[in-house]
N, C-alpha and C. Protein backbone atom coordinates (compact mmCIF):
# COMPACT_ATOMS: atom_id res chain seq x y z
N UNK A 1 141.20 90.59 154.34
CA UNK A 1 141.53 91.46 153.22
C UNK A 1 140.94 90.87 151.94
N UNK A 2 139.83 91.96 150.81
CA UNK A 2 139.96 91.24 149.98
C UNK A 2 141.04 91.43 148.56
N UNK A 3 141.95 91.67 148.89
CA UNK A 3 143.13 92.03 148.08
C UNK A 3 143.13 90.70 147.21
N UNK A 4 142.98 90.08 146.19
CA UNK A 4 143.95 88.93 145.45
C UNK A 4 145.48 88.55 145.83
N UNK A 5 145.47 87.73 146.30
CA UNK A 5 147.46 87.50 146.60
C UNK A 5 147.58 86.60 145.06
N UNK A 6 148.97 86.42 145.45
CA UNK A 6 149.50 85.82 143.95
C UNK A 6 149.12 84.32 144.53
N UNK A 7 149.19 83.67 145.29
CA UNK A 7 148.64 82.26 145.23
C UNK A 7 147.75 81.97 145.40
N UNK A 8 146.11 82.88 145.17
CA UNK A 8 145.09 82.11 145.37
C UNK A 8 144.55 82.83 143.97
N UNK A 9 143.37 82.41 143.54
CA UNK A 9 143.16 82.79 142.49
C UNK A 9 141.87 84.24 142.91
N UNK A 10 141.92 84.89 141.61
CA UNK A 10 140.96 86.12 141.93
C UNK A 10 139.52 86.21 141.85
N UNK A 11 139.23 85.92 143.12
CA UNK A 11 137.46 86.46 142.69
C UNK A 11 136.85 87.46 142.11
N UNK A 12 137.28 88.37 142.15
CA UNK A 12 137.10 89.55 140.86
C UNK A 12 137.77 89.23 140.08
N UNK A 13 136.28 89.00 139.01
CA UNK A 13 137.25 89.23 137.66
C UNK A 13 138.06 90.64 137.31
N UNK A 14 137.60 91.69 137.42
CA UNK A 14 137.95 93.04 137.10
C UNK A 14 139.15 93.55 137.89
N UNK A 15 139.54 92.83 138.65
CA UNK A 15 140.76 93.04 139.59
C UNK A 15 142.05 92.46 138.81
N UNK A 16 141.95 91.55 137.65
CA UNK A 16 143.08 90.49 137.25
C UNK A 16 143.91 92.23 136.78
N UNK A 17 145.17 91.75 136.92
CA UNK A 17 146.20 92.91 136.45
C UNK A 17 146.43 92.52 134.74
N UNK A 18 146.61 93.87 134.33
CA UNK A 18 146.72 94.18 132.47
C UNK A 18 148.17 93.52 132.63
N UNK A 19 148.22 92.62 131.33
CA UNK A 19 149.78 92.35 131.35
C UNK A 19 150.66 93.47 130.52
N UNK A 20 151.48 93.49 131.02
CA UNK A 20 152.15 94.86 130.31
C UNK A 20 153.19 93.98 129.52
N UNK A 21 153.73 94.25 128.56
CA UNK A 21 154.94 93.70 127.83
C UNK A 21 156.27 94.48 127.52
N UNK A 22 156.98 94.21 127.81
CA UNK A 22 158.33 94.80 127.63
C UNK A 22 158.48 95.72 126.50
N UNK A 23 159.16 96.64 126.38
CA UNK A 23 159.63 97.45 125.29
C UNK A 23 160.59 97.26 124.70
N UNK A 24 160.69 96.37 123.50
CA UNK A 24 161.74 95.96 122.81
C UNK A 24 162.35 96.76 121.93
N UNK A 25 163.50 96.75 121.78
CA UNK A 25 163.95 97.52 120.54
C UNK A 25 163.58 97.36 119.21
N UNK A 26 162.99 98.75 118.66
CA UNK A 26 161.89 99.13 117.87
C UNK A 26 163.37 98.74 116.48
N UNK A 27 162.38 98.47 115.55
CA UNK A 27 163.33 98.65 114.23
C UNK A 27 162.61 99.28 113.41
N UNK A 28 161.49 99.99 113.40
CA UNK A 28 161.15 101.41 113.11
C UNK A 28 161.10 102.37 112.58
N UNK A 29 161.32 102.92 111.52
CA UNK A 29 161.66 104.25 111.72
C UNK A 29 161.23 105.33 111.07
N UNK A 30 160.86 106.43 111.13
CA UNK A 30 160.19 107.50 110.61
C UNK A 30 161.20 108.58 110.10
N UNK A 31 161.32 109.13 109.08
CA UNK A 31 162.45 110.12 108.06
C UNK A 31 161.85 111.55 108.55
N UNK A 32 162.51 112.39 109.23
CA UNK A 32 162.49 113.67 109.40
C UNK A 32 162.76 114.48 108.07
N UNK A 33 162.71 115.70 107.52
CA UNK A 33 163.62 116.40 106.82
C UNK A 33 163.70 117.45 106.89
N UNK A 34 164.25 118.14 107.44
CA UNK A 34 164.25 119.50 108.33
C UNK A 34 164.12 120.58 106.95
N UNK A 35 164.52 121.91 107.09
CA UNK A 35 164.05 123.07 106.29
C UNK A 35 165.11 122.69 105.35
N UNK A 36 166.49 122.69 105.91
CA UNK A 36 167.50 122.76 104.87
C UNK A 36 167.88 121.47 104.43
N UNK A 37 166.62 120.65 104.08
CA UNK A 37 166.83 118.73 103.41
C UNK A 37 167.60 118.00 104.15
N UNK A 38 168.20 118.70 104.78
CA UNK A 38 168.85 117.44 106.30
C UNK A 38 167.53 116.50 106.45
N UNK A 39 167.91 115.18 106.39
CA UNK A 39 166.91 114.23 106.60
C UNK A 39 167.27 113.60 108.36
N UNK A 40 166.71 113.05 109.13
CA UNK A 40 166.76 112.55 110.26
C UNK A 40 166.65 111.23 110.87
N UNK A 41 166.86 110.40 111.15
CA UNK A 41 165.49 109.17 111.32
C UNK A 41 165.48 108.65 112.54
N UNK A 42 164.40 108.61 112.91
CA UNK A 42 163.68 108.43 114.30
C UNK A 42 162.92 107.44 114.40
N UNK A 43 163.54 106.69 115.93
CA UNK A 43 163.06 105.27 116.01
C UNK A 43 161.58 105.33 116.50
N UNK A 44 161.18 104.58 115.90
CA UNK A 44 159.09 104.55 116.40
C UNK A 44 158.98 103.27 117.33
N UNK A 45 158.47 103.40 118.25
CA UNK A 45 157.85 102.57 119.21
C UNK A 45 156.55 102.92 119.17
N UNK A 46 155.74 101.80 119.63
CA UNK A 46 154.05 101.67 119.89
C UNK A 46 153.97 101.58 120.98
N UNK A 47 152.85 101.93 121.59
CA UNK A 47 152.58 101.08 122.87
C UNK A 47 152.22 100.19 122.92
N UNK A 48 152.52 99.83 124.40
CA UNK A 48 151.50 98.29 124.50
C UNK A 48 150.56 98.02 125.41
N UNK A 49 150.25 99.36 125.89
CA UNK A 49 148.74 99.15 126.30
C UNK A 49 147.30 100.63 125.89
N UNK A 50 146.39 100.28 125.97
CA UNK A 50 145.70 101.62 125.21
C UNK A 50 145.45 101.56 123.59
N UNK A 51 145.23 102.92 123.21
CA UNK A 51 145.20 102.98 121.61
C UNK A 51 146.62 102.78 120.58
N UNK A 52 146.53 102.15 119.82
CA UNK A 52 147.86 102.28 119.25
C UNK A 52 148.46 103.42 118.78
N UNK A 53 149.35 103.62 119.36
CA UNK A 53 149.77 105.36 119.05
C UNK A 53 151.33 104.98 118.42
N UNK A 54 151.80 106.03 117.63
CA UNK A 54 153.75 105.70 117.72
C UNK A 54 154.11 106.41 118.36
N UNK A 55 155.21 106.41 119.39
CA UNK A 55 156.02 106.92 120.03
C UNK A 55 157.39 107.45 118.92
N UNK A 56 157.45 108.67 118.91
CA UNK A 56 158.75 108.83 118.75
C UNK A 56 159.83 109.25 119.26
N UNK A 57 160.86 108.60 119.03
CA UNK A 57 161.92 108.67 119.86
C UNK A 57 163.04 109.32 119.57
N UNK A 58 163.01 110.62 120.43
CA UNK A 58 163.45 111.91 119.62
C UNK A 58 164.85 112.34 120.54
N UNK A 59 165.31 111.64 121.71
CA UNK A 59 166.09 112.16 122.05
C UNK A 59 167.51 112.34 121.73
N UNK A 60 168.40 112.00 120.55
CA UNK A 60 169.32 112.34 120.09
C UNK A 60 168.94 113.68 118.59
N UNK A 61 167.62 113.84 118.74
CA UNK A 61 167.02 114.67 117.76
C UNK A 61 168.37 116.19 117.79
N UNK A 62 168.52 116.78 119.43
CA UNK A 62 169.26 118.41 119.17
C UNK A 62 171.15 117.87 119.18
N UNK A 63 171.28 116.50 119.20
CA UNK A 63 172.46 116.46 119.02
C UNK A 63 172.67 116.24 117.70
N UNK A 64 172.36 115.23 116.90
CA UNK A 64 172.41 114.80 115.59
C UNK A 64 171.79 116.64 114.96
N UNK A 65 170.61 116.86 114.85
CA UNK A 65 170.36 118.33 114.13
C UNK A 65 170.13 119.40 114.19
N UNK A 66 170.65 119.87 116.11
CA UNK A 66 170.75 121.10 116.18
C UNK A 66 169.40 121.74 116.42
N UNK A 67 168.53 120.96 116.51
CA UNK A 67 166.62 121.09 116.51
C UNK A 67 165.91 120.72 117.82
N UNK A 68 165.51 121.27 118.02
CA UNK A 68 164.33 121.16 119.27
C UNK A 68 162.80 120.67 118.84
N UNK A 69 162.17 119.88 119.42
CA UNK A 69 160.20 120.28 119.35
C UNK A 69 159.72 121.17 120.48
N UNK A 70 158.50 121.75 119.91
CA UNK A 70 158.15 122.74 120.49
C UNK A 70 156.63 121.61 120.92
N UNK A 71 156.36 122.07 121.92
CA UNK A 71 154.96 121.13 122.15
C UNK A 71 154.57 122.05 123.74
N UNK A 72 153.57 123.02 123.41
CA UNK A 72 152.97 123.86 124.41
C UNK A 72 152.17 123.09 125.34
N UNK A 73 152.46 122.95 126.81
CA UNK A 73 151.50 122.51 127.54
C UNK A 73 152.12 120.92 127.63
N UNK A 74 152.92 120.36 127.21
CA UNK A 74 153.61 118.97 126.71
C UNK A 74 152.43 117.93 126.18
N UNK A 75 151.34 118.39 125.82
CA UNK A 75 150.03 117.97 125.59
C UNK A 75 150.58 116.51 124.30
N UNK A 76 151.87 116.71 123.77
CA UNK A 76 151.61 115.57 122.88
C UNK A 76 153.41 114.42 123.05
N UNK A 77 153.62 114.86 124.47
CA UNK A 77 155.02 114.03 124.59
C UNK A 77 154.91 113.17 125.75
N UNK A 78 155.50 111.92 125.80
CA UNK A 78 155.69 111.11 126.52
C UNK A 78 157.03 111.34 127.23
N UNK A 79 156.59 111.29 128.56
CA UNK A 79 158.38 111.45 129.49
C UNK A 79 159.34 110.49 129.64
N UNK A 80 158.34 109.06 129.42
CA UNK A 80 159.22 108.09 129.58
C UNK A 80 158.04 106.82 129.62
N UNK A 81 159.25 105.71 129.90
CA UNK A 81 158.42 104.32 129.82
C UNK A 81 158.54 103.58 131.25
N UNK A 82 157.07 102.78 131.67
CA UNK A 82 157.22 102.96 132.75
C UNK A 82 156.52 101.27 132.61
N UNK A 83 157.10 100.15 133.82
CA UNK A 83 157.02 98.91 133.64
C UNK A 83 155.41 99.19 135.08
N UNK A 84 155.75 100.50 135.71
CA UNK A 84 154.93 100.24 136.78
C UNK A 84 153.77 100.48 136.57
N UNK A 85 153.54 101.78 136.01
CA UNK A 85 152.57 102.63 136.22
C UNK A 85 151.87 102.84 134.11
N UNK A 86 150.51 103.17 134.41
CA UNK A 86 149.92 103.22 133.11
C UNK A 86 148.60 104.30 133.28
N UNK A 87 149.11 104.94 132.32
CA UNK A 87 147.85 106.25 132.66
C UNK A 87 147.53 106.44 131.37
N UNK A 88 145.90 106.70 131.67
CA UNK A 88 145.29 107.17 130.27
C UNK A 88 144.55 108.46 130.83
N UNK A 89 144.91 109.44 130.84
CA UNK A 89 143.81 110.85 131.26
C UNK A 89 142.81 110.85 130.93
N UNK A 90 142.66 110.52 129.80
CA UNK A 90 141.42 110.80 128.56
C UNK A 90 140.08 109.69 129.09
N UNK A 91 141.33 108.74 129.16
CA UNK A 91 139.81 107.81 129.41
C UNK A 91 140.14 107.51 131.43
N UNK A 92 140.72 108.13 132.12
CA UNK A 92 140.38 107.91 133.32
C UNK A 92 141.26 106.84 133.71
N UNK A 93 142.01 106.05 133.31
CA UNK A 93 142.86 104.99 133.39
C UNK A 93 144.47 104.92 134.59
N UNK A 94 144.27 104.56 135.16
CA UNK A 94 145.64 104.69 135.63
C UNK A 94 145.48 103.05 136.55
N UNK A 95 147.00 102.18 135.99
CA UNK A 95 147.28 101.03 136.40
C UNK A 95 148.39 101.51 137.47
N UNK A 96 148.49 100.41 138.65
CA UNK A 96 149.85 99.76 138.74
C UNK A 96 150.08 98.63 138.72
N UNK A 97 151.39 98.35 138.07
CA UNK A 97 151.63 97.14 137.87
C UNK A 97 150.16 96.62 137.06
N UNK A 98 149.21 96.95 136.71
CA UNK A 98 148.07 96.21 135.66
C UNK A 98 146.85 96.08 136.40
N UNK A 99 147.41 96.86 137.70
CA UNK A 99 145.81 96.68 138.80
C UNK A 99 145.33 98.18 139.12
N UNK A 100 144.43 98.19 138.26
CA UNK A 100 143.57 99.72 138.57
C UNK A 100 143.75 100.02 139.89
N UNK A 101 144.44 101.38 139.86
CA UNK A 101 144.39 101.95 141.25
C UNK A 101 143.61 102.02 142.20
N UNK A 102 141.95 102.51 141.49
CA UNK A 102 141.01 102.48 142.36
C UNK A 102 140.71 101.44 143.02
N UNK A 103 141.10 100.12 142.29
CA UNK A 103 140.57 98.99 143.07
C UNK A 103 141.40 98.66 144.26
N UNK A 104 142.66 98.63 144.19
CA UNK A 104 143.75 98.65 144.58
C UNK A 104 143.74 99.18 146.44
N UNK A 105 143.49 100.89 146.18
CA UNK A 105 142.98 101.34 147.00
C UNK A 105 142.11 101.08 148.00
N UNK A 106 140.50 100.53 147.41
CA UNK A 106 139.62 99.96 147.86
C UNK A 106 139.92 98.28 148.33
N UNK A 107 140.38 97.84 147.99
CA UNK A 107 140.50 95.86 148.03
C UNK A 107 141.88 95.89 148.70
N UNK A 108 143.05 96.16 148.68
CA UNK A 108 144.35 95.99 149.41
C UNK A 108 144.87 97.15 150.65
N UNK A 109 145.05 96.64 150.89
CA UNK A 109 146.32 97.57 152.41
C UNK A 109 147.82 98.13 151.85
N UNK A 110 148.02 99.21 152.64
CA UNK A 110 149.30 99.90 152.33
C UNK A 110 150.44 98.99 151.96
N UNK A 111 150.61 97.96 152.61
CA UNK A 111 151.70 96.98 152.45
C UNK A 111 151.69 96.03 151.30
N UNK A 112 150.49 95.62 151.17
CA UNK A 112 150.34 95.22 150.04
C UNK A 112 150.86 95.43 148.52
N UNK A 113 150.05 96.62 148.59
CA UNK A 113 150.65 97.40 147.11
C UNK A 113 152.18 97.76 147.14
N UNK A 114 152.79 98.33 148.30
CA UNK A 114 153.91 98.24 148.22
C UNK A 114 155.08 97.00 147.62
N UNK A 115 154.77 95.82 148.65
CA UNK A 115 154.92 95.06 147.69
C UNK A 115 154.51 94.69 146.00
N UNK A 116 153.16 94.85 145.78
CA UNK A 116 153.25 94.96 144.25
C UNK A 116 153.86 96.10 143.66
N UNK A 117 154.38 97.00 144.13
CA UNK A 117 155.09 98.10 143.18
C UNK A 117 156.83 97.44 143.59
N UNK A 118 157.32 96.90 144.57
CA UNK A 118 158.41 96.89 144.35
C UNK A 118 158.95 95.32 144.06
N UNK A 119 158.46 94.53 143.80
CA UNK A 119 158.28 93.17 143.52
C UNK A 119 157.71 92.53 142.20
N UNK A 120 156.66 93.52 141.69
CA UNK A 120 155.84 93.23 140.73
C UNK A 120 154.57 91.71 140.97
N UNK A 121 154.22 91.95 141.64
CA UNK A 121 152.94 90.54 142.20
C UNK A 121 152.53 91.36 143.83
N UNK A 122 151.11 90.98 143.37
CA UNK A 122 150.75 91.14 144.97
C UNK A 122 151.14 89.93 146.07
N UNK A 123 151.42 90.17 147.02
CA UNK A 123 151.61 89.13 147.80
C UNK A 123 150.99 88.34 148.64
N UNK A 124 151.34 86.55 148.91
CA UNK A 124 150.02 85.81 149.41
C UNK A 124 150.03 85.93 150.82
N UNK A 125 149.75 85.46 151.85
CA UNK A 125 149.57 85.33 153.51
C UNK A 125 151.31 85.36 153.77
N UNK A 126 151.58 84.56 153.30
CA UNK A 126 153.37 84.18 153.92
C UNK A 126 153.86 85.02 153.35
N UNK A 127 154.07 85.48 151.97
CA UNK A 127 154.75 86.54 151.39
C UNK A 127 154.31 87.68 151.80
N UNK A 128 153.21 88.53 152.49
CA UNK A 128 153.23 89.20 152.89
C UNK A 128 153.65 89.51 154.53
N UNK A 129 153.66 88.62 155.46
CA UNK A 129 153.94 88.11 156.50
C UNK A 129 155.60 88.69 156.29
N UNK A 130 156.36 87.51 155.39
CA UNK A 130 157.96 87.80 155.77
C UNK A 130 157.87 89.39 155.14
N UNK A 131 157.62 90.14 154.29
CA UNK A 131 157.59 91.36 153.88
C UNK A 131 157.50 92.07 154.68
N UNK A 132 156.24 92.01 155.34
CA UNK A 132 156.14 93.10 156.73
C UNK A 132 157.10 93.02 157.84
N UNK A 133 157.87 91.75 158.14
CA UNK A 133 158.62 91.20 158.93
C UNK A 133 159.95 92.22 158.63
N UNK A 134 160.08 91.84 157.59
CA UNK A 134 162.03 92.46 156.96
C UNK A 134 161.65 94.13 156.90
N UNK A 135 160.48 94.39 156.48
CA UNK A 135 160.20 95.62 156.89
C UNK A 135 160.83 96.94 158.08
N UNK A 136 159.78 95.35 159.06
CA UNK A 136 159.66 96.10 159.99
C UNK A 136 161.51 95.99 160.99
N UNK A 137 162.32 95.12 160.47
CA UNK A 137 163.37 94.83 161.08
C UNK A 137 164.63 95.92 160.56
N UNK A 138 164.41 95.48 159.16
CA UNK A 138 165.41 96.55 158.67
C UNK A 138 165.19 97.80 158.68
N UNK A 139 163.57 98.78 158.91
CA UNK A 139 163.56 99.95 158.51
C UNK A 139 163.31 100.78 160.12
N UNK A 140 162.61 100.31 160.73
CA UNK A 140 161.69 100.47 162.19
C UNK A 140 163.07 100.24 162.98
């Protein structure tokens, strides 16, 4: 396999996984002011991987003011935050865990990635070994 495991080092360079960084609580914040001067304020997050964009964080938006966004096609909202997965449409991008899919696909086995999606690290000879093992005991 030429998959990278976590204990040997990577011969592709282009294979090393994007480090992703946690989403900390933003202190942030952007002032709404609706039609009738009701003001709002909404916590801003950035990302942390891609172009720097702000996220805003709108979901107490229809409790606090009774208001909805309208966004046709959802062309400008984020559904959520995701430690696994990283997609850029625009530019063709999609990680897991920080390892381009395509490569992923091409260089690792089904089991593999599994383990890197539910573990976070690809796994080496032995770690993949007992993996397939408990696998195959507990599920088979």
């Amino acid at each position: 396999c030429s998959c990278p495991s976590g204990s040997s080092p990577h011969t592709h360079q282009t294979f090393a996984p994007v480090v992703m960084a946690d989403i900390a609580e933003s202190q942030e914040f952007a002032t709404l002011t609706l039609p009738d001067g009701q003001e709002h304020k909404i916590r801003v997050y950035r990302g942390t991987l891609g172009e720097d964009i702000n996220f805003l964080d709108i979901r107490d938006l229809y409790a606090r003011t009774n208001s909805f966004t309208y966004d046709p096609g959802f062309t400008c909202t984020a559904s959520c935050t995701s430690g696994i997965t990283y997609v850029d449409g625009p530019k063709g991008q999609c990680l897991y865990r920080g390892y381009p899919v395509a490569e992923l696909c091409a260089k690792c086995d089904f089991m593999e990635v599994v383990h890197l999606l539910l573990n976070g690290e690809l796994p080496g000879k032995k770690e993949k070994k007992e993996f397939i093992d408990r696998i195959e005991s507990e599920y088979l």
